[in-house]
N, C-alpha and C. Protein backbone atom coordinates (compact mmCIF):
# COMPACT_ATOMS: atom_id res chain seq x y z
N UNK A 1 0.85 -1.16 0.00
CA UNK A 1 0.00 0.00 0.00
C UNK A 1 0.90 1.23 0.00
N UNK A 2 0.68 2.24 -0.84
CA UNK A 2 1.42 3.35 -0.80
C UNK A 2 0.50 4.43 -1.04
N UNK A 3 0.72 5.76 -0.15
CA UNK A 3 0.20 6.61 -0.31
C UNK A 3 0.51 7.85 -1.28
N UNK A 4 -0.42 8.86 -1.68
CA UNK A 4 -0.28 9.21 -3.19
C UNK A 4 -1.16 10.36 -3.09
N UNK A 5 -0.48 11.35 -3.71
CA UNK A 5 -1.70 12.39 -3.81
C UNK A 5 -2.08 13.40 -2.82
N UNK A 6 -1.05 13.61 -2.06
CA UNK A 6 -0.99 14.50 -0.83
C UNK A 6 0.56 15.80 -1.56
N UNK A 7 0.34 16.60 -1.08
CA UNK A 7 1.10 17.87 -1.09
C UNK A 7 2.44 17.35 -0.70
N UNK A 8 3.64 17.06 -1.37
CA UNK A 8 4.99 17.10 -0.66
C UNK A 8 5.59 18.16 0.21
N UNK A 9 5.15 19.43 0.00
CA UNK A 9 5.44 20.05 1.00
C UNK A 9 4.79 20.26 2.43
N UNK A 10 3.85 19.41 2.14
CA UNK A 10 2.91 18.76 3.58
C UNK A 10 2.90 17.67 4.13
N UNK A 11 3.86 16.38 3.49
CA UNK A 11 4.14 15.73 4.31
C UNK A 11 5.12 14.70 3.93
N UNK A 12 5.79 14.01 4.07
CA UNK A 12 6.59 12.99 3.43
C UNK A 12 6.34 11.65 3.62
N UNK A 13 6.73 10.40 3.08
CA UNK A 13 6.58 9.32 3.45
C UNK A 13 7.55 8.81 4.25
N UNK A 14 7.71 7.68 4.98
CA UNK A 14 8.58 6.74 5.80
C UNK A 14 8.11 5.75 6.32
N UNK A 15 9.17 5.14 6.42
CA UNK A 15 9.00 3.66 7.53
C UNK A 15 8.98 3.25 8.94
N UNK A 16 7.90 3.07 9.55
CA UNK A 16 7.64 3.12 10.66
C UNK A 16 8.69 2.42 11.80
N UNK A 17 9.30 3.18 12.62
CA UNK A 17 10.22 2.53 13.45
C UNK A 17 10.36 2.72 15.02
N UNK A 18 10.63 2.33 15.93
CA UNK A 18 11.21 3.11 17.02
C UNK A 18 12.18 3.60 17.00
N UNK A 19 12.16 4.83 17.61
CA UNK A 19 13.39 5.32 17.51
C UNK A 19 13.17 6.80 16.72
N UNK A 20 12.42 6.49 15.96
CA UNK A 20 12.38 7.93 14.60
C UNK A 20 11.68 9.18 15.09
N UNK A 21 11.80 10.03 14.04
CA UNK A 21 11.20 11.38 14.71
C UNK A 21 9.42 10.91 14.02
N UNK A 22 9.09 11.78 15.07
CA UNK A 22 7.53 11.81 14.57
C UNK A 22 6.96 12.94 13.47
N UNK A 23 7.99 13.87 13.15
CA UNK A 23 7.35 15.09 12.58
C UNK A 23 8.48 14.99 11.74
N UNK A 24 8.44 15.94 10.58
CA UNK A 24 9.23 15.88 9.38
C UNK A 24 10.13 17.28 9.13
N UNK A 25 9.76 18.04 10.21
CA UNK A 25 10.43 18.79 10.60
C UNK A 25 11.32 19.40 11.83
N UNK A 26 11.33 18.73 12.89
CA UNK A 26 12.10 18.74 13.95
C UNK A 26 12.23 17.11 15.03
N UNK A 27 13.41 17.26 15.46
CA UNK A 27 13.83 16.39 16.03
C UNK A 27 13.26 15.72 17.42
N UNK A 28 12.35 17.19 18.11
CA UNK A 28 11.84 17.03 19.28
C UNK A 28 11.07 15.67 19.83
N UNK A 29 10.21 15.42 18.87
CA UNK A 29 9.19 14.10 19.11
C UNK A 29 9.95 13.41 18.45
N UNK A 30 10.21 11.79 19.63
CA UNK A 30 10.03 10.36 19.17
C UNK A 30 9.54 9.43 19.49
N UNK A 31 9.02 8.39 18.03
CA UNK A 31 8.13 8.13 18.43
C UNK A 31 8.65 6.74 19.13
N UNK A 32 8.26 6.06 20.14
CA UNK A 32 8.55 4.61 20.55
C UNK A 32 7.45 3.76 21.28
N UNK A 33 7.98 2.98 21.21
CA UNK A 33 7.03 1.54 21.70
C UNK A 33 6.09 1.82 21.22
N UNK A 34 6.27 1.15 19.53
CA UNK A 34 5.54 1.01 18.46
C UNK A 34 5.37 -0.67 18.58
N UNK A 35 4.17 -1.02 18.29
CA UNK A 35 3.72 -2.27 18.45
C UNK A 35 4.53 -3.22 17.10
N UNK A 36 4.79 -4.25 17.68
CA UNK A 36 5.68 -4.82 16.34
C UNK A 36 4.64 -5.19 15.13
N UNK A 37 3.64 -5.09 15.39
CA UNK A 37 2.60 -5.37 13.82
C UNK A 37 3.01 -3.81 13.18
N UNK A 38 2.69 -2.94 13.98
CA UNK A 38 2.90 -1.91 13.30
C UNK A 38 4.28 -1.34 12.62
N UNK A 39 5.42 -2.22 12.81
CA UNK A 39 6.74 -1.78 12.46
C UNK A 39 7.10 -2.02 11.77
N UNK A 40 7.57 -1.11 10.53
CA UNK A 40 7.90 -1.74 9.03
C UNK A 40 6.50 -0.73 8.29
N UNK A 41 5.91 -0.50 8.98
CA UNK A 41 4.48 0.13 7.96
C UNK A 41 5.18 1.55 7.52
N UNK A 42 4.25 1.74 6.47
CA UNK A 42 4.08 3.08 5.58
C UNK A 42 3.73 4.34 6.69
N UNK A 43 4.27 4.81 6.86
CA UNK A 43 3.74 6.31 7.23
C UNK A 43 4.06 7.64 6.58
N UNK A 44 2.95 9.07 7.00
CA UNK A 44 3.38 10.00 6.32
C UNK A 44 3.64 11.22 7.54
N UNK A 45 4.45 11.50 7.55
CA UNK A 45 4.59 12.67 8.74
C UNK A 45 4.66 14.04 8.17
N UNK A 46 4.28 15.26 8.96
CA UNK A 46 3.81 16.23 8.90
C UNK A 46 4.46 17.13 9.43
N UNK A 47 4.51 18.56 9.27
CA UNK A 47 5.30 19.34 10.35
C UNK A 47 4.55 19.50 11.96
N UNK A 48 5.01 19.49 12.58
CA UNK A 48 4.66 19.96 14.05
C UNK A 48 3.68 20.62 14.16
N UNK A 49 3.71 21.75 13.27
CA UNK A 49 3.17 22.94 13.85
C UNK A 49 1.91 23.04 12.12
N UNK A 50 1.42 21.87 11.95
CA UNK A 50 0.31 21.21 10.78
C UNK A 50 -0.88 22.45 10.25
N UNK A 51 -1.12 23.61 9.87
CA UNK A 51 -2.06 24.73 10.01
C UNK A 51 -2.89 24.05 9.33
N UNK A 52 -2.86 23.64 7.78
CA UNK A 52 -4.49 23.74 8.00
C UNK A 52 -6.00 23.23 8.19
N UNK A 53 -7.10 23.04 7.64
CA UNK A 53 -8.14 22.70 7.99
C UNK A 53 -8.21 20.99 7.62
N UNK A 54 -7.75 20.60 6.67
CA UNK A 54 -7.57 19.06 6.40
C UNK A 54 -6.29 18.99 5.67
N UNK A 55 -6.33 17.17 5.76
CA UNK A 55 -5.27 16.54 4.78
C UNK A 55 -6.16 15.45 4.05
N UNK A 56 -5.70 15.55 2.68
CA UNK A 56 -5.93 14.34 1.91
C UNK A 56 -4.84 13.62 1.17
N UNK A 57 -5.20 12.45 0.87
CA UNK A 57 -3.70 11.21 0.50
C UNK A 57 -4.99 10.18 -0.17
N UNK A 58 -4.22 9.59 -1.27
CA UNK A 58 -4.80 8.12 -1.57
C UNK A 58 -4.26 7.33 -1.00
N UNK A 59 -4.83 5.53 -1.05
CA UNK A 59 -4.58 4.91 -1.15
C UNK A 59 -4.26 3.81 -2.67
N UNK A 60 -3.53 3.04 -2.29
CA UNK A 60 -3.58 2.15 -2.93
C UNK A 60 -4.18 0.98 -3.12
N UNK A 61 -4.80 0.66 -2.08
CA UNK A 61 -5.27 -0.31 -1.48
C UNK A 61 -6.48 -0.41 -0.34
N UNK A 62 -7.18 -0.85 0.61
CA UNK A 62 -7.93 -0.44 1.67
C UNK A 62 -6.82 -0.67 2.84
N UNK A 63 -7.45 0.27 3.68
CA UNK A 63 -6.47 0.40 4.23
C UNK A 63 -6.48 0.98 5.76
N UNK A 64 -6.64 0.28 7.14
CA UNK A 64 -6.57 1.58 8.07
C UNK A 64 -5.73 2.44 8.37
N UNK A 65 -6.40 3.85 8.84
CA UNK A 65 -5.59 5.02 8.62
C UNK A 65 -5.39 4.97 10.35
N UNK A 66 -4.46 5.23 10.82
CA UNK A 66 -4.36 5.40 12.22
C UNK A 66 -3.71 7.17 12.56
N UNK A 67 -4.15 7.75 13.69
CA UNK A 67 -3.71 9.37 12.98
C UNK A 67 -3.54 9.37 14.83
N UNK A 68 -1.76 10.18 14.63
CA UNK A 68 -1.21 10.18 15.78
C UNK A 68 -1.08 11.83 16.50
N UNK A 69 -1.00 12.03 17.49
CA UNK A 69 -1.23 13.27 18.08
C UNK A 69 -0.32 13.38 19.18
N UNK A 70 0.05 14.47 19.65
CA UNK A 70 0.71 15.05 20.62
C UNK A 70 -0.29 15.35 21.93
N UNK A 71 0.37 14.62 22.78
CA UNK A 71 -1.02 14.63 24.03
C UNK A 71 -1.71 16.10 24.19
N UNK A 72 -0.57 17.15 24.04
CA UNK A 72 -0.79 18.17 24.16
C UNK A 72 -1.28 18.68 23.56
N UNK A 73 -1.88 18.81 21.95
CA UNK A 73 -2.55 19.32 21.35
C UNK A 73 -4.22 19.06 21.40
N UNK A 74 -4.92 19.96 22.37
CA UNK A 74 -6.09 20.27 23.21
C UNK A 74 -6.82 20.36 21.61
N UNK A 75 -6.80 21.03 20.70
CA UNK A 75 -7.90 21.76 19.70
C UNK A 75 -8.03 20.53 18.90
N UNK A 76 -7.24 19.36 18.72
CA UNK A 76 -7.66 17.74 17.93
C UNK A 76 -8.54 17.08 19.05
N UNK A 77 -8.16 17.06 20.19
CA UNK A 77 -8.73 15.92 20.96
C UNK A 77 -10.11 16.70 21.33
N UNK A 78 -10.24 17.87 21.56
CA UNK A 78 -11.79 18.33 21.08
C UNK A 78 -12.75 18.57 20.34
N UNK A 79 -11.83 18.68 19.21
CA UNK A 79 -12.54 18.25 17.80
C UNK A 79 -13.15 17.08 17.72
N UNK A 80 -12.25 15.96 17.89
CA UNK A 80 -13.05 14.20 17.33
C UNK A 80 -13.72 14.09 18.64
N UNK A 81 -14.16 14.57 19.69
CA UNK A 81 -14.73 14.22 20.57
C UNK A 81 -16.51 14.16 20.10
């Protein structure tokens, strides 16, 4: 499955690991104790500081999307509430 069709200057692709940064622009966040099903997967990371109102990406395939957050960011976790 590969993703497709999203803005490169909004996000890049990679391979899911421990150890790695979570954002595609600074070093601060990493991500770990990633479940081993999940290691080796496709991901697309984003800058930190993400402005605007959505993101869109294809798939290739079906596919679940799993969408990761910074505990601290209050204005997502009140949104999907």
């Amino acid at each position: 499955m590969k993703p497709t069709g999203f803005d490169e200057e909004d996000a890049e692709l990679d391979i899911m690991q421990d150890g790695d940064t979570a954002f595609k622009d600074t070093d601060l966040f990493i991500i770990e104790d990633i479940p081993v099903k999940l290691q080796g997967l496709t991901m697309l990371k984003v800058e930190e500081k993400f402005t605007e109102d959505f993101f869109t990406f294809d798939v290739s395939a079906d596919a679940v999307v799993f969408v990761a957050i910074v505990k601290t960011d209050v204005s997502f976790i009140q949104y999907m509430k």
